[in-house]
Protein backbone atom coordinates (compact mmCIF):
# COMPACT_ATOMS: atom_id res chain seq x y z
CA UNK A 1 0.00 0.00 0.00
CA UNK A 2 2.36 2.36 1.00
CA UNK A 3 4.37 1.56 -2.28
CA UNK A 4 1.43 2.50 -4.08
CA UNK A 5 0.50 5.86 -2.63
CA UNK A 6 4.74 6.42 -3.42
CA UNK A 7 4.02 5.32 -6.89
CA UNK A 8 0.99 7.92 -7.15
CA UNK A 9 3.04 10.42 -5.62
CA UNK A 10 5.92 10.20 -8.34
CA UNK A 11 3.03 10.04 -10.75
CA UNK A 12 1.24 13.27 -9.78
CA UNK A 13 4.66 15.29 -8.92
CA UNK A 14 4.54 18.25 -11.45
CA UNK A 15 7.90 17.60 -12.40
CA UNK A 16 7.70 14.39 -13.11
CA UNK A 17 4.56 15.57 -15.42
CA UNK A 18 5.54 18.41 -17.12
CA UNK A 19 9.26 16.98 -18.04
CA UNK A 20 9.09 15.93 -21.73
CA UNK A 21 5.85 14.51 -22.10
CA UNK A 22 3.27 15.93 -24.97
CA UNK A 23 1.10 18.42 -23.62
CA UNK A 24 -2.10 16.84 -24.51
CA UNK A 25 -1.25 13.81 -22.43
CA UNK A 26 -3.17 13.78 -18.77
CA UNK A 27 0.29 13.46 -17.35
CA UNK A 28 1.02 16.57 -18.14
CA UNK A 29 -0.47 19.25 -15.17
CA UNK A 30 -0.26 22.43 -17.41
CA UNK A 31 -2.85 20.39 -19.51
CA UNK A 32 -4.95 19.33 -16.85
CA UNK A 33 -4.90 22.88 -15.41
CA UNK A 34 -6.24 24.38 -18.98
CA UNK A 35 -8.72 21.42 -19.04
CA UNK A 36 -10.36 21.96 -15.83
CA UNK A 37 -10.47 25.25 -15.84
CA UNK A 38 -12.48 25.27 -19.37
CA UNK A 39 -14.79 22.87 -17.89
CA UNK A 40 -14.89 25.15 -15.28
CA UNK A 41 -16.05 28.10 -17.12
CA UNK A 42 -17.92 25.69 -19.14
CA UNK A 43 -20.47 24.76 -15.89
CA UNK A 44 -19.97 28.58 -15.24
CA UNK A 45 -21.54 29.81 -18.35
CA UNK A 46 -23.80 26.55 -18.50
CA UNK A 47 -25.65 27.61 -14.89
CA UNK A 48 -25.45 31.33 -16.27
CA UNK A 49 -23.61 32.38 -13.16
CA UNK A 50 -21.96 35.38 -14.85
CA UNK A 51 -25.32 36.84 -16.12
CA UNK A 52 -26.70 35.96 -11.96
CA UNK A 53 -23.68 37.52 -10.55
CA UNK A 54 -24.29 40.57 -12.97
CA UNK A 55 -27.80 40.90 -11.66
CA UNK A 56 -26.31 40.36 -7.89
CA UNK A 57 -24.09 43.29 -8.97
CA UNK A 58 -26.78 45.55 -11.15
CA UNK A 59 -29.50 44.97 -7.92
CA UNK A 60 -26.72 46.12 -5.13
CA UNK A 61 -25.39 48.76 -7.31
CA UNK A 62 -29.20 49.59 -7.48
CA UNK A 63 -29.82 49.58 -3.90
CA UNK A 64 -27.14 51.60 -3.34
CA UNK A 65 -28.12 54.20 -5.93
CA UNK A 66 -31.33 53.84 -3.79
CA UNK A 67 -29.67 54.29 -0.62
CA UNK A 68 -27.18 57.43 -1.89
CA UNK A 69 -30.58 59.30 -3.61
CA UNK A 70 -32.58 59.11 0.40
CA UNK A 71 -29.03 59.83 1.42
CA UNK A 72 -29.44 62.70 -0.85
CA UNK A 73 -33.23 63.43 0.29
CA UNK A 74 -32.43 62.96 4.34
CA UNK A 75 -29.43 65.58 3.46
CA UNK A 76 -31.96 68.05 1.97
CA UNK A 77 -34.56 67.41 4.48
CA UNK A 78 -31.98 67.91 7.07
CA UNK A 79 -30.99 70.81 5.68
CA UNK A 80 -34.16 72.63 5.47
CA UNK A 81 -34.94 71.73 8.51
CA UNK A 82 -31.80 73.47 9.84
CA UNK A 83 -32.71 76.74 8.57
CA UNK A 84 -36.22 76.30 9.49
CA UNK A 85 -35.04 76.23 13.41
CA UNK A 86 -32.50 78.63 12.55
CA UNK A 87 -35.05 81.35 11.17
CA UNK A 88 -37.07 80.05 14.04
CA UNK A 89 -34.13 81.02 16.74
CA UNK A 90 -33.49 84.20 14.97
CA UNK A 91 -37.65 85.08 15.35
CA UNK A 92 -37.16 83.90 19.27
CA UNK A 93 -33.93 86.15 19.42
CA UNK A 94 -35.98 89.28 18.08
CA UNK A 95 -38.81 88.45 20.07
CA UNK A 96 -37.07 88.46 23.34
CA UNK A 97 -34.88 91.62 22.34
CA UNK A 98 -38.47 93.23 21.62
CA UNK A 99 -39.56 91.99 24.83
CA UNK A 100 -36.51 93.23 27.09
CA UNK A 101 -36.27 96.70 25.40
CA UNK A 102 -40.36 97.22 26.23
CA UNK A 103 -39.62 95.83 29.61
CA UNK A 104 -37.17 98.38 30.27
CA UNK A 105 -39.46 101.40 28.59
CA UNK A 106 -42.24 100.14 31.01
CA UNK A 107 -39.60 100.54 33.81
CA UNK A 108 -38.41 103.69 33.10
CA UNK A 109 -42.75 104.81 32.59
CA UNK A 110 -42.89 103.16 35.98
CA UNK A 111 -39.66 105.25 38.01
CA UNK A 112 -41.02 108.51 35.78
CA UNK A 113 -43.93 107.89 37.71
CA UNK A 114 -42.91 106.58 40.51
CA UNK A 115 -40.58 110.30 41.06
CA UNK A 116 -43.93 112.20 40.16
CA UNK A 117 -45.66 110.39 42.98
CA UNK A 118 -43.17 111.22 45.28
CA UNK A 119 -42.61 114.79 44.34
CA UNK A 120 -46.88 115.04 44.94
CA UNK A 121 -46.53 113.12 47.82
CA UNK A 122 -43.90 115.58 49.14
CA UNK A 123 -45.80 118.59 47.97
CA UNK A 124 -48.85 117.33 50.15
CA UNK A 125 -46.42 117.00 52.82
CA UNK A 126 -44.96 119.70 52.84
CA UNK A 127 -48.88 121.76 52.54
CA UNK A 128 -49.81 119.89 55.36
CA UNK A 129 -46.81 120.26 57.47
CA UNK A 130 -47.67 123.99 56.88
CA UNK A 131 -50.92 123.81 57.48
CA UNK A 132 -49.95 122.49 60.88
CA UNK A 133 -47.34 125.76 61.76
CA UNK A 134 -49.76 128.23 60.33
CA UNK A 135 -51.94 126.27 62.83
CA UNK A 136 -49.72 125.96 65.35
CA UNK A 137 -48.86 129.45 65.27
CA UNK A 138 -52.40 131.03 65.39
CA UNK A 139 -52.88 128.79 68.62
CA UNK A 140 -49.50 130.00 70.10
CA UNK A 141 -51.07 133.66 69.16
CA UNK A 142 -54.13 133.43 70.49
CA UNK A 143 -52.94 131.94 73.57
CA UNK A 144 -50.22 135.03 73.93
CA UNK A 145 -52.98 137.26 73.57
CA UNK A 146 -55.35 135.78 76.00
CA UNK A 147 -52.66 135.29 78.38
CA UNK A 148 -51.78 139.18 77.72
CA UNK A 149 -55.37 139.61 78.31
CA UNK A 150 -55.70 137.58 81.05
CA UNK A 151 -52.09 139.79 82.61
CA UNK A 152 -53.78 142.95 81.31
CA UNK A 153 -57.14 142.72 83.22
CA UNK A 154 -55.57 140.88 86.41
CA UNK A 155 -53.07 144.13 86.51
CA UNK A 156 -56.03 146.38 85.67
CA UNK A 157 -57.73 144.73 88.56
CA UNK A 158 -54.69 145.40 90.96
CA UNK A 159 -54.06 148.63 89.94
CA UNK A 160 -57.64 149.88 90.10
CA UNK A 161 -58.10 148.08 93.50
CA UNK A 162 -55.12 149.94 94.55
CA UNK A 163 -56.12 153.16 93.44
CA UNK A 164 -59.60 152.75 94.21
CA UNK A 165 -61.45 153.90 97.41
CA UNK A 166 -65.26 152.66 98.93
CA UNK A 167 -66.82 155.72 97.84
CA UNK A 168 -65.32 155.42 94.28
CA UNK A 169 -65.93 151.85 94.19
CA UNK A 170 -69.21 152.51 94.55
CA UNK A 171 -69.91 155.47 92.05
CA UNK A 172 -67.92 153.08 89.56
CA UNK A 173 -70.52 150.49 90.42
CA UNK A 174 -73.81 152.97 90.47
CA UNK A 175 -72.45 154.30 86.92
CA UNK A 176 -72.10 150.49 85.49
CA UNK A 177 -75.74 149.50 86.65
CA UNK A 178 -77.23 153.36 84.72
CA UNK A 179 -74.76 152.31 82.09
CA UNK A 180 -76.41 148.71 81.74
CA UNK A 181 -79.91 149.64 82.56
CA UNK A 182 -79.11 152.44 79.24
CA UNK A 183 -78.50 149.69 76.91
CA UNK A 184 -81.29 147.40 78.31
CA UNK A 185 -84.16 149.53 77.41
């Protein structure tokens, strides 16, 4: 056995083929080679497997035409959509500008008025507080002048009780009652 796989061996050795034999002999491996790889085309073209692997190659090259043109589409999409929030943020960014400058008018409106509140507010004040010392200083008056009076007639009083006598006392007194009893009737 073993001297037979040897024997094979030598038989199949490329060497041993290709060295001076006629190529169309099978012991020659070139010719072998050629040969199977004709019949190997052969079954190729036999099963159509170049015309299957073309329309493996036309349907990917199709998807992928496919896939690149909603590439293309998702890319334009995207796009748009990009400037939509973009024109979207610029609107916001006005809006909010618009909305802090009028925020800051209506401040200033408010500490205009705010000041012109406080300048009436003062004013009334200030009339009042001088209503009070015009007040204050007619009561202080009057009281000077009825304490004056009140000085006045008690020094009256002592100085005519000083001077007076009984019998002038009494002619002062007889002359009041004619004086009253004039003006009564």
């Amino acid at each position: 056995m073993k001297k037979l796989i040897a024997g094979l061996a030598l038989i199949a050795s490329p060497a041993f083929a290709a060295s001076g034999k006629p190529f169309f002999s099978l012991g020659n491996t070139d010719f072998v080679v050629t040969v199977a790889f004709l019949v190997f085309v052969g079954v190729l073209i036999y099963f159509k497997v170049p015309g299957k692997i073309g329309g493996l190659l036309d349907g990917r090259a199709a998807q992928i035409k496919a896939e690149l043109e909603e590439a293309r589409s998702l890319r334009e999409e995207a796009k748009a959509l990009l400037a939509s929030y973009e024109r979207k943020q610029k609107d916001v960014q006005e809006q909010s500008e618009r909305i802090v400058a009028s925020a800051k008018e209506e401040a200033m409106a408010a500490a205009e008025q705010a000041k012109a509140d406080l300048k009436a507010a003062i004013a009334r004040r200030l009339a009042a507080a001088e209503d009070q010392i015009a007040s204050a200083e007619a009561s202080a008056i009057r009281e000077v002048r009825e304490t004056a009076i009140s000085v006045a007639v008690a020094a009256a009083g002592d100085v005519l009780a000083k001077q007076m006598t009984a019998e002038g006392a009494a002619a002062s007194i007889d002359a009041a009652i004619a004086q009253v009893e004039a003006k009564l009737h």
